[in-house]
Protein backbone atom coordinates (compact mmCIF):
# COMPACT_ATOMS: atom_id res chain seq x y z
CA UNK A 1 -10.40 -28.95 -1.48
CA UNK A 2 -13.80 -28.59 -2.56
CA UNK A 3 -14.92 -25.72 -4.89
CA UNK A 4 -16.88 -23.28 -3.55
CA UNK A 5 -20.55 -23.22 -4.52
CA UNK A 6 -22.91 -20.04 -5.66
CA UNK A 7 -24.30 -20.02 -2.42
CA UNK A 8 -20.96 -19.38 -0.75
CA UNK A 9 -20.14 -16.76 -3.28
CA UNK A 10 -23.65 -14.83 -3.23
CA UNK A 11 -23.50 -15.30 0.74
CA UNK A 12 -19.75 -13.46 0.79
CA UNK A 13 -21.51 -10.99 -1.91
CA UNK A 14 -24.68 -10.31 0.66
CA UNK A 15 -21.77 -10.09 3.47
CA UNK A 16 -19.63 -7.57 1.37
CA UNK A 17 -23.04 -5.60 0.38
CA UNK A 18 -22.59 -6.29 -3.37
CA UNK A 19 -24.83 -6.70 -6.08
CA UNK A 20 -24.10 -9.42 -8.34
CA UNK A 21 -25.98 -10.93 -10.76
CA UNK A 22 -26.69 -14.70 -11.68
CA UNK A 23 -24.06 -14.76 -13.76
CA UNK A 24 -21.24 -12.91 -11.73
CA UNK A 25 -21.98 -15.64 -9.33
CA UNK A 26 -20.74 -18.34 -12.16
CA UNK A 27 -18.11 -16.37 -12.80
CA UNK A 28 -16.98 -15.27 -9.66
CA UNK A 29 -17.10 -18.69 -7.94
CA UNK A 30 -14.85 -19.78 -10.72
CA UNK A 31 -12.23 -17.22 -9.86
CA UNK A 32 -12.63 -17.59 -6.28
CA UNK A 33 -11.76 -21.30 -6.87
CA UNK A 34 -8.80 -20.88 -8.70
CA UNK A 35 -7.53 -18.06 -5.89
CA UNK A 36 -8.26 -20.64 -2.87
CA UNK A 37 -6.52 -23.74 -4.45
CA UNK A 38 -3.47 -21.14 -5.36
CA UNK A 39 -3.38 -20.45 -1.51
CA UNK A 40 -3.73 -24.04 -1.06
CA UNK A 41 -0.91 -24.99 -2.84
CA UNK A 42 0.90 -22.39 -0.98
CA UNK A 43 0.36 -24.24 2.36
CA UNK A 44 1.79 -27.32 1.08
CA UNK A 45 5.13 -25.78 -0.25
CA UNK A 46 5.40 -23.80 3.24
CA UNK A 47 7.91 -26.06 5.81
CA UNK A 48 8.84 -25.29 9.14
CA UNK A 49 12.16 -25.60 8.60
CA UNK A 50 12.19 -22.34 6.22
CA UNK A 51 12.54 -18.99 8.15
CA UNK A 52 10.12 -16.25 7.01
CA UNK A 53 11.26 -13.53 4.79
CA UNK A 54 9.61 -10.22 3.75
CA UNK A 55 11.90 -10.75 1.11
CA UNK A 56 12.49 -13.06 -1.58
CA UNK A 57 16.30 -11.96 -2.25
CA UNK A 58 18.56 -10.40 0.52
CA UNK A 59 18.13 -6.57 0.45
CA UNK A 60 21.45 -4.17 2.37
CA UNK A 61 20.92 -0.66 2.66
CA UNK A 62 23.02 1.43 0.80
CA UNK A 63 24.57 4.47 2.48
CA UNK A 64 27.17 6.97 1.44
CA UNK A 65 28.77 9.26 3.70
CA UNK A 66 26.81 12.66 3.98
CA UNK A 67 29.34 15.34 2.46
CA UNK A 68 28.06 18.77 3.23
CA UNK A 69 27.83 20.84 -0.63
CA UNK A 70 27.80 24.55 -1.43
CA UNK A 71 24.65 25.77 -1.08
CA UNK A 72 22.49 28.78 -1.55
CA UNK A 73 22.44 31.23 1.62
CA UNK A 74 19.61 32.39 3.65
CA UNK A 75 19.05 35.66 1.76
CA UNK A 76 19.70 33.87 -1.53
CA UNK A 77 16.26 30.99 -0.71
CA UNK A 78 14.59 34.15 -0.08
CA UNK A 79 15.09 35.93 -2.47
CA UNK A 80 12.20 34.91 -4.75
CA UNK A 81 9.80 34.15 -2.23
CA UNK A 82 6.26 36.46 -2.24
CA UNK A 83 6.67 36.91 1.17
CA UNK A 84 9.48 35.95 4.11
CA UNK A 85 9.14 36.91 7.85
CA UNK A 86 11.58 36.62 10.19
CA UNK A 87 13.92 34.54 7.50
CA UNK A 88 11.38 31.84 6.95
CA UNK A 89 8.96 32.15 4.09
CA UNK A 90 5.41 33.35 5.05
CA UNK A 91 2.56 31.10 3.90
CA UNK A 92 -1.66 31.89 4.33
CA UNK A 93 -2.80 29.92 6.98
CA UNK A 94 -5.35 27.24 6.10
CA UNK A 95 -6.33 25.15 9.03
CA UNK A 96 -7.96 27.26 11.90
CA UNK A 97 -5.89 26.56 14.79
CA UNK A 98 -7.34 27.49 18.44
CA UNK A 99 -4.37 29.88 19.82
């Protein structure tokens, strides 16, 4: 794979509506280089005989059995609230909502 020239780098730059300077473009195309041949390299290692993963090791899911705990009551959440209505607590609004 060739590398890929200034041009190509100040012509992605000009698409992306960057500034860069003479020397970004040196250093950029370098980088860009070394990023493309990486992704190059991937395609070779990648075989159709491999499934794809969004994993490199198997995950499970862990679950554990949902035990109900004491808890406070309703009067007991409320307790220290500024202000409850209704037994819920009773924020300002902040979004103007059309009724």
């Amino acid at each position: 794979m060739a590398a890929i020239s200034r041009e190509e780098v100040a012509h992605l730059a000009r698409l992306s509506r960057l500034a860069v300077t003479e020397q970004e473009l040196d250093q950029f195309a370098g980088q860009l280089d070394v990023i493309l041949q990486s992704v190059a390299r991937v395609g070779e290692v990648a075989a159709d005989d491999i499934p794809p993963t969004s994993h490199s090791v198997p995950l499970t899911n862990v679950y554990r059995d949902d035990v109900p705990l004491p808890s406070l009551t309703q009067e007991e959440a409320l307790s220290g609230a500024p202000d409850a209505f209704e037994g819920r607590f009773r924020v300002p609004r902040i979004l103007d909502e059309e009724d």
